[in-house]
Protein backbone atom coordinates (compact mmCIF):
# COMPACT_ATOMS: atom_id res chain seq x y z
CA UNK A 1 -102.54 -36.88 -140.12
CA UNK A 2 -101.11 -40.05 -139.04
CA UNK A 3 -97.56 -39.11 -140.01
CA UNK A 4 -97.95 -36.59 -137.65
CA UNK A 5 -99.10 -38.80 -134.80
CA UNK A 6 -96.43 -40.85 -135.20
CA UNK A 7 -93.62 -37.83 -134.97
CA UNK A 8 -95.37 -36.48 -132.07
CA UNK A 9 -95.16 -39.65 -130.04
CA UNK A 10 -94.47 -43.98 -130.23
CA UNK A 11 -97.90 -45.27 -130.87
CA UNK A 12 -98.78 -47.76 -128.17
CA UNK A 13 -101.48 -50.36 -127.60
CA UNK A 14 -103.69 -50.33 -124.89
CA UNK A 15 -101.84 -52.76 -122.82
CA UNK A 16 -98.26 -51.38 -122.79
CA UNK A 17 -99.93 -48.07 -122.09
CA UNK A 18 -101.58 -49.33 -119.10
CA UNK A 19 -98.37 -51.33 -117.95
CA UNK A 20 -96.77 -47.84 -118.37
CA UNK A 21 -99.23 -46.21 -115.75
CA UNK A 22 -98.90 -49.30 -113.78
CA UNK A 23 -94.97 -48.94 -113.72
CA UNK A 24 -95.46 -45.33 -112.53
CA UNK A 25 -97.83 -46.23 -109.34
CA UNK A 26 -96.20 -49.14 -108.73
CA UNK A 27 -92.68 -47.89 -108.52
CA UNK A 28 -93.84 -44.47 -105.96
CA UNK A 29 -92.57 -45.43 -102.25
CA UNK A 30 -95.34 -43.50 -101.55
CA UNK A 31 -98.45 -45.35 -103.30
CA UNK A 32 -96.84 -48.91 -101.87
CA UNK A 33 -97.75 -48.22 -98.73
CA UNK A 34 -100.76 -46.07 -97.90
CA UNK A 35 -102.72 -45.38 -94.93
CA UNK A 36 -106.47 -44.05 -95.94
CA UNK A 37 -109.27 -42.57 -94.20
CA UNK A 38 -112.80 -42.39 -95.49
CA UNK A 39 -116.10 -43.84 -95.38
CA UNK A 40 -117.34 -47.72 -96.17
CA UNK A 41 -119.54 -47.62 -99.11
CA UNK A 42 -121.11 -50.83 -101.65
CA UNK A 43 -119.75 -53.39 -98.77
CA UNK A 44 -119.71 -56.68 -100.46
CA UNK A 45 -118.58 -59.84 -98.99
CA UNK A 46 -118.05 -62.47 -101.88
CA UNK A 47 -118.11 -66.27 -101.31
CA UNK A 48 -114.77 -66.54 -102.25
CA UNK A 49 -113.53 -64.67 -99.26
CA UNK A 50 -112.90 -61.77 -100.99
CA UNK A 51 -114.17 -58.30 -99.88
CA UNK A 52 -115.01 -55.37 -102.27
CA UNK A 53 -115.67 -51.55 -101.20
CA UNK A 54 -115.80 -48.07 -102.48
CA UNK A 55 -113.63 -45.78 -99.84
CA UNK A 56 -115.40 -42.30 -100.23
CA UNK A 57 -114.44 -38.65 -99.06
CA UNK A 58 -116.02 -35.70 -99.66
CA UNK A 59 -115.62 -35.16 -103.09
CA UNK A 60 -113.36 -38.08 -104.30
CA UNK A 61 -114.07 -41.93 -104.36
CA UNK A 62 -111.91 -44.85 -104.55
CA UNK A 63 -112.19 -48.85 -105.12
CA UNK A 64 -110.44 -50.83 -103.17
CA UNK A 65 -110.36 -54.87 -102.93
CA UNK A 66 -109.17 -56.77 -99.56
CA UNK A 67 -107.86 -60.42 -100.52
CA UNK A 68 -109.06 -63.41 -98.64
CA UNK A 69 -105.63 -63.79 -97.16
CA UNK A 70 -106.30 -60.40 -95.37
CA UNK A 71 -109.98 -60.61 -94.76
CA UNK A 72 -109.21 -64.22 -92.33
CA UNK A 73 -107.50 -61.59 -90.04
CA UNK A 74 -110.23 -59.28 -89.63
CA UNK A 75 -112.35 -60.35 -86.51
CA UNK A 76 -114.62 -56.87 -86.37
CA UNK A 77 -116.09 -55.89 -89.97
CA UNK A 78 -117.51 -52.57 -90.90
CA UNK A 79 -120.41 -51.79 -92.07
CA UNK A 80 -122.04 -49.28 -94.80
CA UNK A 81 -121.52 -45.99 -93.82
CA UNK A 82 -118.41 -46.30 -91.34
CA UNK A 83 -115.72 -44.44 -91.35
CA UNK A 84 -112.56 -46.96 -91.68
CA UNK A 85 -108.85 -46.35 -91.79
CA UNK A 86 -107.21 -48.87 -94.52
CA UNK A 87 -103.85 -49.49 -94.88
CA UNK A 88 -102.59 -51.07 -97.97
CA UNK A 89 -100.62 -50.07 -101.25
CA UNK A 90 -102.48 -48.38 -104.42
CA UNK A 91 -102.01 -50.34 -107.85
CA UNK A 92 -103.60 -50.77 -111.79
CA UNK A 93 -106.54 -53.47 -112.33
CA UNK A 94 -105.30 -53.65 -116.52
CA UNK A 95 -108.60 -55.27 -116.62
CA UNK A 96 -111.12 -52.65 -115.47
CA UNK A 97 -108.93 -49.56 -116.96
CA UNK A 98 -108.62 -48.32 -113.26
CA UNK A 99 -106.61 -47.93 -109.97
CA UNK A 100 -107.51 -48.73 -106.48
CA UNK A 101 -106.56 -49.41 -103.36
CA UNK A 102 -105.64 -53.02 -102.36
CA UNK A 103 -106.15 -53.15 -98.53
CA UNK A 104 -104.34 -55.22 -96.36
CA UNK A 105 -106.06 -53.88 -93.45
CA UNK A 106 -109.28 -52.48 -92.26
CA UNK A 107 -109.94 -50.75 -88.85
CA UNK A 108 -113.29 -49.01 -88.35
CA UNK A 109 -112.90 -45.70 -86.86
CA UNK A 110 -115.65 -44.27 -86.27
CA UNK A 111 -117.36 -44.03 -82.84
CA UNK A 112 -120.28 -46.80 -83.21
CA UNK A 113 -117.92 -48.77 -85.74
CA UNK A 114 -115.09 -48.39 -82.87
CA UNK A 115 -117.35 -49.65 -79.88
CA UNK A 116 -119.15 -52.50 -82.15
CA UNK A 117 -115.91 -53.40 -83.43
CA UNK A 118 -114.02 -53.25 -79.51
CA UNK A 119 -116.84 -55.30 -78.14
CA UNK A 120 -116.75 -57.60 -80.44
CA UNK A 121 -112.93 -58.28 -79.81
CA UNK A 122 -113.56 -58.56 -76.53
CA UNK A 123 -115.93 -61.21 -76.56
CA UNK A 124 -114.17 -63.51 -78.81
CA UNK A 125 -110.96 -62.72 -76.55
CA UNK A 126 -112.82 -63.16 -73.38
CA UNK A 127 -114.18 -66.37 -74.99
CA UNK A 128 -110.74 -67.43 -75.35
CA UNK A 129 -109.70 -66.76 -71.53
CA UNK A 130 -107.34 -63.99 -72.04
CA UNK A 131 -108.90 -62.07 -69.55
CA UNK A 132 -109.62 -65.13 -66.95
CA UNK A 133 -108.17 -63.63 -63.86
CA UNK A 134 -106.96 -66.95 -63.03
CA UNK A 135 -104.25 -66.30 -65.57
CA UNK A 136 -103.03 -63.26 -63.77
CA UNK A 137 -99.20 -63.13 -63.04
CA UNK A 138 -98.31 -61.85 -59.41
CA UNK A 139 -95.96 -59.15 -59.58
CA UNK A 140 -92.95 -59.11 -57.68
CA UNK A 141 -92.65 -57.37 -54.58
CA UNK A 142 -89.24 -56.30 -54.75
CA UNK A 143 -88.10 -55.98 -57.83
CA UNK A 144 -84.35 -55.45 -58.90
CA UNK A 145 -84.80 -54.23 -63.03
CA UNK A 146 -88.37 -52.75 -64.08
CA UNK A 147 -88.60 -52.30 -68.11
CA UNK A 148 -90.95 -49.47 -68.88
CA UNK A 149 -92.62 -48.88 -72.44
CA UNK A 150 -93.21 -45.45 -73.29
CA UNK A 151 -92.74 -42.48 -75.32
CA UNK A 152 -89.05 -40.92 -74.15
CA UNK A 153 -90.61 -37.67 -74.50
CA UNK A 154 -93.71 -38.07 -72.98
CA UNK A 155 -95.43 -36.86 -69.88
CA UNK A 156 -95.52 -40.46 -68.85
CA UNK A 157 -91.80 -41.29 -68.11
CA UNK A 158 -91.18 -38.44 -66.14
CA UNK A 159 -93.86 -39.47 -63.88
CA UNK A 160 -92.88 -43.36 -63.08
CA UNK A 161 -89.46 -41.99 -63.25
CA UNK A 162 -90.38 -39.56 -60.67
CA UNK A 163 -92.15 -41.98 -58.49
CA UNK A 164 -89.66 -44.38 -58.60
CA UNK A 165 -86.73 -41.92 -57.66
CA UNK A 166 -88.99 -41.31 -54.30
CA UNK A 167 -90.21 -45.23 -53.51
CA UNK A 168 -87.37 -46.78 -54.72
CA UNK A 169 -84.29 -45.28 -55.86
CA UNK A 170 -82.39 -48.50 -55.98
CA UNK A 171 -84.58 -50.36 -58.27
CA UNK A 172 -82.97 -50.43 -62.18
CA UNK A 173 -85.26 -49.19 -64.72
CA UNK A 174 -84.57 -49.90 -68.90
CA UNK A 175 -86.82 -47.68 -70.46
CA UNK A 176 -87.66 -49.35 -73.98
CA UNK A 177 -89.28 -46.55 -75.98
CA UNK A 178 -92.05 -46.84 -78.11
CA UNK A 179 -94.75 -44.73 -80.04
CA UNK A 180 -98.06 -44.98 -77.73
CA UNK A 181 -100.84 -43.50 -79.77
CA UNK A 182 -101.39 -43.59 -83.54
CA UNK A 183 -101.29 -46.02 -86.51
CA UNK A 184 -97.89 -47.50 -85.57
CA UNK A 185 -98.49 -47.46 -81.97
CA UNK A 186 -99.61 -50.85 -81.60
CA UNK A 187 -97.01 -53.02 -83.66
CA UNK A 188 -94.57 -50.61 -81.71
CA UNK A 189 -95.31 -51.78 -78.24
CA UNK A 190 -95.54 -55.40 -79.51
CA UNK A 191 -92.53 -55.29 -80.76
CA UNK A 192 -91.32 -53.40 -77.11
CA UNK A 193 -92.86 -55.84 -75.40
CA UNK A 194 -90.78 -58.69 -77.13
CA UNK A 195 -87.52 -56.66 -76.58
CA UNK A 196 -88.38 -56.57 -72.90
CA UNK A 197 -89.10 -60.50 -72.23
CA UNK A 198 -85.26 -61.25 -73.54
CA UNK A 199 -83.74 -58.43 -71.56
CA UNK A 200 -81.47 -60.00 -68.42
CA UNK A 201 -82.85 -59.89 -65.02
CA UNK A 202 -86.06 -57.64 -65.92
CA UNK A 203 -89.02 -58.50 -63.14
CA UNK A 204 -91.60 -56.95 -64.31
CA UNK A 205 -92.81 -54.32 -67.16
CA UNK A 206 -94.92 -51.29 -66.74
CA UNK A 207 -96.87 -50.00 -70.81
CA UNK A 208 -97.65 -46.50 -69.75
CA UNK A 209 -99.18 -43.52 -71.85
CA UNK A 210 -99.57 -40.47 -70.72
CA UNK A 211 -102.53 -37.61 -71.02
CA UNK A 212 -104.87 -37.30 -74.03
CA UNK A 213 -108.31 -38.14 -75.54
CA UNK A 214 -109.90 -40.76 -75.15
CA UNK A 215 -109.68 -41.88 -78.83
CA UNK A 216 -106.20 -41.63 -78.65
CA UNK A 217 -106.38 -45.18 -76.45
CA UNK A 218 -107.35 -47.32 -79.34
CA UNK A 219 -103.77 -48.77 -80.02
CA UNK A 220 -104.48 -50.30 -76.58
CA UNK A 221 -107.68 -52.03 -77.78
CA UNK A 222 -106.02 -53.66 -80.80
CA UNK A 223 -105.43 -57.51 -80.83
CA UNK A 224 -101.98 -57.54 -81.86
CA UNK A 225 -101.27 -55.39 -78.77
CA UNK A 226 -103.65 -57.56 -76.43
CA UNK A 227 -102.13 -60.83 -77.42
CA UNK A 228 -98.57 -59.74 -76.77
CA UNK A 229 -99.36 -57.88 -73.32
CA UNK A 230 -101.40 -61.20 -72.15
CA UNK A 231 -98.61 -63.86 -74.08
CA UNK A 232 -95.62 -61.61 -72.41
CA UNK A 233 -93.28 -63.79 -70.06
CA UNK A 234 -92.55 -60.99 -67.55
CA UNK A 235 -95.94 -59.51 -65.36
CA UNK A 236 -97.34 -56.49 -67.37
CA UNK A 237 -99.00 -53.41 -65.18
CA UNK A 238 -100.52 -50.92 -67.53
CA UNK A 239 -101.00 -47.55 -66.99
CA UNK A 240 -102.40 -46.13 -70.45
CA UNK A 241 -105.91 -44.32 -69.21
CA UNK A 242 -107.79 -42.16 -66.39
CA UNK A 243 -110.30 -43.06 -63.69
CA UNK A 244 -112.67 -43.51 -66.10
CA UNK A 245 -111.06 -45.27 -69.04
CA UNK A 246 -110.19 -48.91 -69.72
CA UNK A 247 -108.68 -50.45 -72.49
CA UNK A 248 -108.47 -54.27 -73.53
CA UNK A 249 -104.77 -54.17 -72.46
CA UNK A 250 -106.31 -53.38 -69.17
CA UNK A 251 -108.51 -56.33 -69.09
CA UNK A 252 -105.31 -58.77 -70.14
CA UNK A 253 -102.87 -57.25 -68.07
CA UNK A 254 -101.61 -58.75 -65.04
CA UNK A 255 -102.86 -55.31 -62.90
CA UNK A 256 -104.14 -52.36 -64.34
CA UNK A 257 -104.05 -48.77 -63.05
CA UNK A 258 -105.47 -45.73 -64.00
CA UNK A 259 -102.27 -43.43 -64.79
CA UNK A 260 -98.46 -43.72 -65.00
CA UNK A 261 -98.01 -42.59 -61.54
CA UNK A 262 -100.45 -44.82 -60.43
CA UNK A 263 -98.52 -47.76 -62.45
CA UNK A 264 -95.36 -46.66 -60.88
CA UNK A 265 -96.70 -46.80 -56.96
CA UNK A 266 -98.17 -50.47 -58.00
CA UNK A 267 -94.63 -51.41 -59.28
CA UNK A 268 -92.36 -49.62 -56.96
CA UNK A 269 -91.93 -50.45 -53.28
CA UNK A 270 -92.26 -47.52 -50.86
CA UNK A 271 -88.40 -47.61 -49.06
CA UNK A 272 -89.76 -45.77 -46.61
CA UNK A 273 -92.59 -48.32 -45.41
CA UNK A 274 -90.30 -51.46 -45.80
CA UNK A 275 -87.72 -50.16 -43.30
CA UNK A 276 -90.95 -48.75 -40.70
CA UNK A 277 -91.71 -52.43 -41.39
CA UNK A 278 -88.33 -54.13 -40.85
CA UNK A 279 -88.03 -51.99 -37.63
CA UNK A 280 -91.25 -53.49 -36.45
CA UNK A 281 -90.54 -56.54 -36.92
CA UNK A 282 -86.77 -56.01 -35.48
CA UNK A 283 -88.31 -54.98 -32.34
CA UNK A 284 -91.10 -57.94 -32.17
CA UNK A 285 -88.13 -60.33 -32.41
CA UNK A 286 -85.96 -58.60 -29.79
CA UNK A 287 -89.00 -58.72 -27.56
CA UNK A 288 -89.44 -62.35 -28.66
CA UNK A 289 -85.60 -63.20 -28.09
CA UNK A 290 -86.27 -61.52 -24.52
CA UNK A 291 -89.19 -63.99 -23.31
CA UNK A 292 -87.83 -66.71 -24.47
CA UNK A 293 -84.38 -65.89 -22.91
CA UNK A 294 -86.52 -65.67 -19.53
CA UNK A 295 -88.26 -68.85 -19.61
CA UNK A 296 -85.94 -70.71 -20.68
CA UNK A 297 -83.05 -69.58 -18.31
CA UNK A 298 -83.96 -71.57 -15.23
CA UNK A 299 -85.35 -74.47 -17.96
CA UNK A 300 -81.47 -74.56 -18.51
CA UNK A 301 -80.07 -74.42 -14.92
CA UNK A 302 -81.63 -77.33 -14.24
CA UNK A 303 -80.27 -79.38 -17.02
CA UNK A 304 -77.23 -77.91 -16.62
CA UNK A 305 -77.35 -79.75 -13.08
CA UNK A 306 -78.69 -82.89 -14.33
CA UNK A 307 -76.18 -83.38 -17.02
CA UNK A 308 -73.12 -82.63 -14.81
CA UNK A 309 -74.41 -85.29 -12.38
CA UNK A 310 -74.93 -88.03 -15.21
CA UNK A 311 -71.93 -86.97 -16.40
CA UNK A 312 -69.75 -87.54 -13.58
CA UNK A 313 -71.40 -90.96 -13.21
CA UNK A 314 -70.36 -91.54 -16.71
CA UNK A 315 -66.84 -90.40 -16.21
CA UNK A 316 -66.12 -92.46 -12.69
CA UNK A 317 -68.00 -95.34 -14.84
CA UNK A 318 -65.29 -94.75 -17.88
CA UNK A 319 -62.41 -93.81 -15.58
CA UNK A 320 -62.24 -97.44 -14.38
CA UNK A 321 -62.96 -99.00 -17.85
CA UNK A 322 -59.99 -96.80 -19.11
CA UNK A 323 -57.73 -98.10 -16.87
CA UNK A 324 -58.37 -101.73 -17.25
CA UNK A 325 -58.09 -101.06 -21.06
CA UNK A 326 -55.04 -99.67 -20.15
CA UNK A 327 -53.64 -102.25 -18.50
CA UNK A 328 -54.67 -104.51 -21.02
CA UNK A 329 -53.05 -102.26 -24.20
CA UNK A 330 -49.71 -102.42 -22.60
CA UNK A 331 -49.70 -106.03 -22.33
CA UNK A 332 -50.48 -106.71 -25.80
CA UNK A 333 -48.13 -103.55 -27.05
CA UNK A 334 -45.46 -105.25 -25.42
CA UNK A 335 -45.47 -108.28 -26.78
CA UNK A 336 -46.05 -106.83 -30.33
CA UNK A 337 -42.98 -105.35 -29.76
CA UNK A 338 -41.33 -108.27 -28.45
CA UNK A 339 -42.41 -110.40 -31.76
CA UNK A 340 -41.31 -107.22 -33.79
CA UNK A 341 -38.22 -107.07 -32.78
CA UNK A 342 -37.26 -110.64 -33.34
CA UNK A 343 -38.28 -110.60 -36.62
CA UNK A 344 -36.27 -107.20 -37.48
CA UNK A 345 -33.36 -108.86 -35.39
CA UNK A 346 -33.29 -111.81 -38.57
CA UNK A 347 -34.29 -109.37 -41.47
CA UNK A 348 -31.30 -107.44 -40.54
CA UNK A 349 -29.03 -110.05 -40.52
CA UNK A 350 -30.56 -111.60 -43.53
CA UNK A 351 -29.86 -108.19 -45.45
CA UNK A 352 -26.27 -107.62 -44.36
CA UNK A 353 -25.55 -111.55 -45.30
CA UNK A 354 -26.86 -110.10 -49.04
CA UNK A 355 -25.61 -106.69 -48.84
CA UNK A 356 -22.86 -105.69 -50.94
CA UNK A 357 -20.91 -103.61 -48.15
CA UNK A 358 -20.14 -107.60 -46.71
CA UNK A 359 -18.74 -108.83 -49.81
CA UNK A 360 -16.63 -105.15 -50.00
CA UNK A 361 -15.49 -106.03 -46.02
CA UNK A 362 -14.09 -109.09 -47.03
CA UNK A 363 -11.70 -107.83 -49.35
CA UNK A 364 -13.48 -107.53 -52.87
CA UNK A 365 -13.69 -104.06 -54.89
CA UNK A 366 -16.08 -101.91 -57.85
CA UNK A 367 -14.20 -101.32 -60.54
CA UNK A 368 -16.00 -98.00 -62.10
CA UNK A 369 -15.11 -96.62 -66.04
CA UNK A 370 -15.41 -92.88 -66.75
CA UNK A 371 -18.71 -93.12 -67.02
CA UNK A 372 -19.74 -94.50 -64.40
CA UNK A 373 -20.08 -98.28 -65.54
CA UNK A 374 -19.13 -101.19 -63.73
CA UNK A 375 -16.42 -103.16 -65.04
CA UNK A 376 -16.70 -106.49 -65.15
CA UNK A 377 -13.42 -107.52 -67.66
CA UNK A 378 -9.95 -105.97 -68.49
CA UNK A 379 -11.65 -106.80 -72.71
CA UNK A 380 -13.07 -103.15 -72.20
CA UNK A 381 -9.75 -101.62 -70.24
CA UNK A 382 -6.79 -99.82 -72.19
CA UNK A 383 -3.12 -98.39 -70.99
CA UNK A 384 -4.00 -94.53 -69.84
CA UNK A 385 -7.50 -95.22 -69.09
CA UNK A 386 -8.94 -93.91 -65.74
CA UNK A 387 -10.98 -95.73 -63.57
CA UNK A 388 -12.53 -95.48 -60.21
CA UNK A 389 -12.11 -98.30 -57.67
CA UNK A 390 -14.57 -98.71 -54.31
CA UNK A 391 -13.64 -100.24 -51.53
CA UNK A 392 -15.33 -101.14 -47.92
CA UNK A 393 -13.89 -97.96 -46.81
CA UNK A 394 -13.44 -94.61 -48.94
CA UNK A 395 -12.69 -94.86 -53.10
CA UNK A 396 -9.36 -94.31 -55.21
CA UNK A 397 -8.97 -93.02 -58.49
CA UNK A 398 -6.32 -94.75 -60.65
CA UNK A 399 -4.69 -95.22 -63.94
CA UNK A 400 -4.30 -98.83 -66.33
CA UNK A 401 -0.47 -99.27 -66.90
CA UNK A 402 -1.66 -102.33 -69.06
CA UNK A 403 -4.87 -104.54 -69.11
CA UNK A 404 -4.28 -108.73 -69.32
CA UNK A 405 -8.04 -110.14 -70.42
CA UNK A 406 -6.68 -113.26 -69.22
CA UNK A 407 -4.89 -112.53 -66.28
CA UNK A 408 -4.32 -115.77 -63.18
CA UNK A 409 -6.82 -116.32 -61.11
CA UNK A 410 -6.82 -115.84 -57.34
């Protein structure tokens, strides 16, 4: 019987068989990364910081464990009986003999979990003043680049795009898209939102979501999503609900509005109102311009009169200052030229005592080589050479017939 056993298969022990199973789950994309919806059951929180539950659904169970390191991120807990969506990845406990579901996140879904849960949020946000209106951002009246987050498919873009085209057609938009409902929705808009702050010359940014249930705006109540609307460097306007919704996104947004097209009108100037309002005010300053050209027109005449009178006081007063300064300049220019002229009178004859023209005009000569150098001894001079010879007046070229270094003396 056991030779049998061992033909039919390798004969394992209990821990490389459950290593084998583990292998299998572990190495499915699919099991690594699980999103799972069911209800809350044996909630236990254990001193350590762990947190054990039993996920149930109608006709399956599974265990599932959420590590302290998770758990410290959870701010709204379930409780027994809630339905819960956990995300997380599936693996062996070798231990136990079992699988389950190692959650990395838990998010009550459920309608009393959901509002228990969103209030408390909102308290512990509120308590930190992301919702202090003081905080609030001013948006820009006219602004030159609007970034909107959206779906690229959705109702949503058409309207602001729509709204925009009429208000304000010259206003650049950079749509940055984004999935707005479902599990990925809010690390999708974070994520958006980040993109937007580092874009160039983007004023302000519009979230928008278009039609749906109400459910369907709990991305927009997650914390992640709060944080990054409310830590965003640009002014966020949101536009994710109806008249009768609100989401904590509202509440730490810079403005809120009801709908898209609402968002859009908040955002977007109306082209039409500033220029009824620049003509207004064109014609309240030509009106202006008008009165005051009126009252101030005589005002002027008569300073006009006064300041020709002082002014030809002044200038009969200056006229006979000028002309004793006048007077007074030629003297002294006269006798500056006087002095002047003496002393260029000696430098002159000082410079043609040393200039080498007089020693030329007396008879003497430059005595040039081919080169150009001055010769100052026949050593340096042989029969056939050329040289160049200046005199007072005009230069001659000329031959050596012979060279004596020590020729007589004048």
């Amino acid at each position: 019987m056991s030779e049998g056993i061992r033909a039919a298969s390798k004969i394992q022990t209990v821990d490389e068989l459950s290593n084998s199973i583990r292998g299998v789950i572990t190495s499915s994309p699919v099991l690594r990364n699980v999103s799972v919806r069911g209800e809350i059951q044996n909630f236990k929180r254990h001193g350590s910081g762990h947190v054990y539950f039993t996920l149930a659904g109608r006709e399956s169970k599974i265990s599932a464990v959420l590590f302290r390191s998770h758990a410290s991120g959870i701010l709204a807990w379930p409780e027994e009986g809630d339905e819960a969506l956990v995300t997380g990845s599936v693996d062996v406990y070798p231990k136990a003999g079992a699988y389950q579901l190692y959650a990395a996140r838990v998010l009550p879904i459920g309608l009393g979990a959901q509002r228990r849960a969103r209030d408390e949020l909102r308290a512990a946000l509120d308590k930190e003043g992301l919702f202090d209106a003081r905080h609030k951002r001013p948006l820009p009246k006219y602004p030159a680049k609007v970034a909107v987050i959206t779906s690229p498919t959705g109702a949503a873009i058409r309207d602001i795009l729509e709204v925009s085209s009429k208000r304000a057609p010259f206003i650049d938009i950079v749509i940055i898209p984004a999935t707005v409902q479902g599990i990925d929705a809010p690390i999708q808009v974070v994520s958006a939102l980040a993109s937007a702050g580092a874009i160039s010359g983007v004023d302000c940014v519009i979230v928008a979501r278009g039609g749906g249930a109400k459910d369907d705006l709990s991305p927009f109540d997650d914390e992640r999503l709060v944080r990054a609307v409310r830590n965003c460097p640009l002014p966020v306007v949101t536009g994710v609900g109806h008249q009768i919704d609100s989401s904590l996104a509202d509440l730490a947004a810079d403005a809120a509005l009801p709908t898209p097209s609402a968002a859009a009108e908040k955002v977007f100037p109306d082209s039409g109102d500033l220029l009824r309002s620049l003509e207004g005010c064109l014609d309240m300053l030509r009106s202006h311009a008008a009165r005051r050209f009126e009252q101030s027109g005589s005002a002027l005449d008569r300073k006009r009169d006064r300041l020709f009178a002082a002014a030809g006081r002044a200038v009969s007063d200056k006229a006979k200052f000028i002309d004793g300064a006048e007077r007074e300049i030629a003297r002294a220019i006269t006798g500056i030229i006087e002095k002047n002229e003496a002393a260029v009178s000696r430098s002159a004859m000082a410079l043609d005592a040393l200039s080498p023209l007089a020693v030329l005009a007396r008879g003497y000569s430059i005595c040039r080589d081919e080169l150009g150098q001055v010769l100052k001894s026949a050593n340096t001079l042989e029969p056939g050479s050329r040289i160049s010879i200046r005199f007072h007046e005009g230069t001659a070229e000329a031959d050596i017939v012979s060279a004596s270094p020590r020729g007589s003396s004048f």
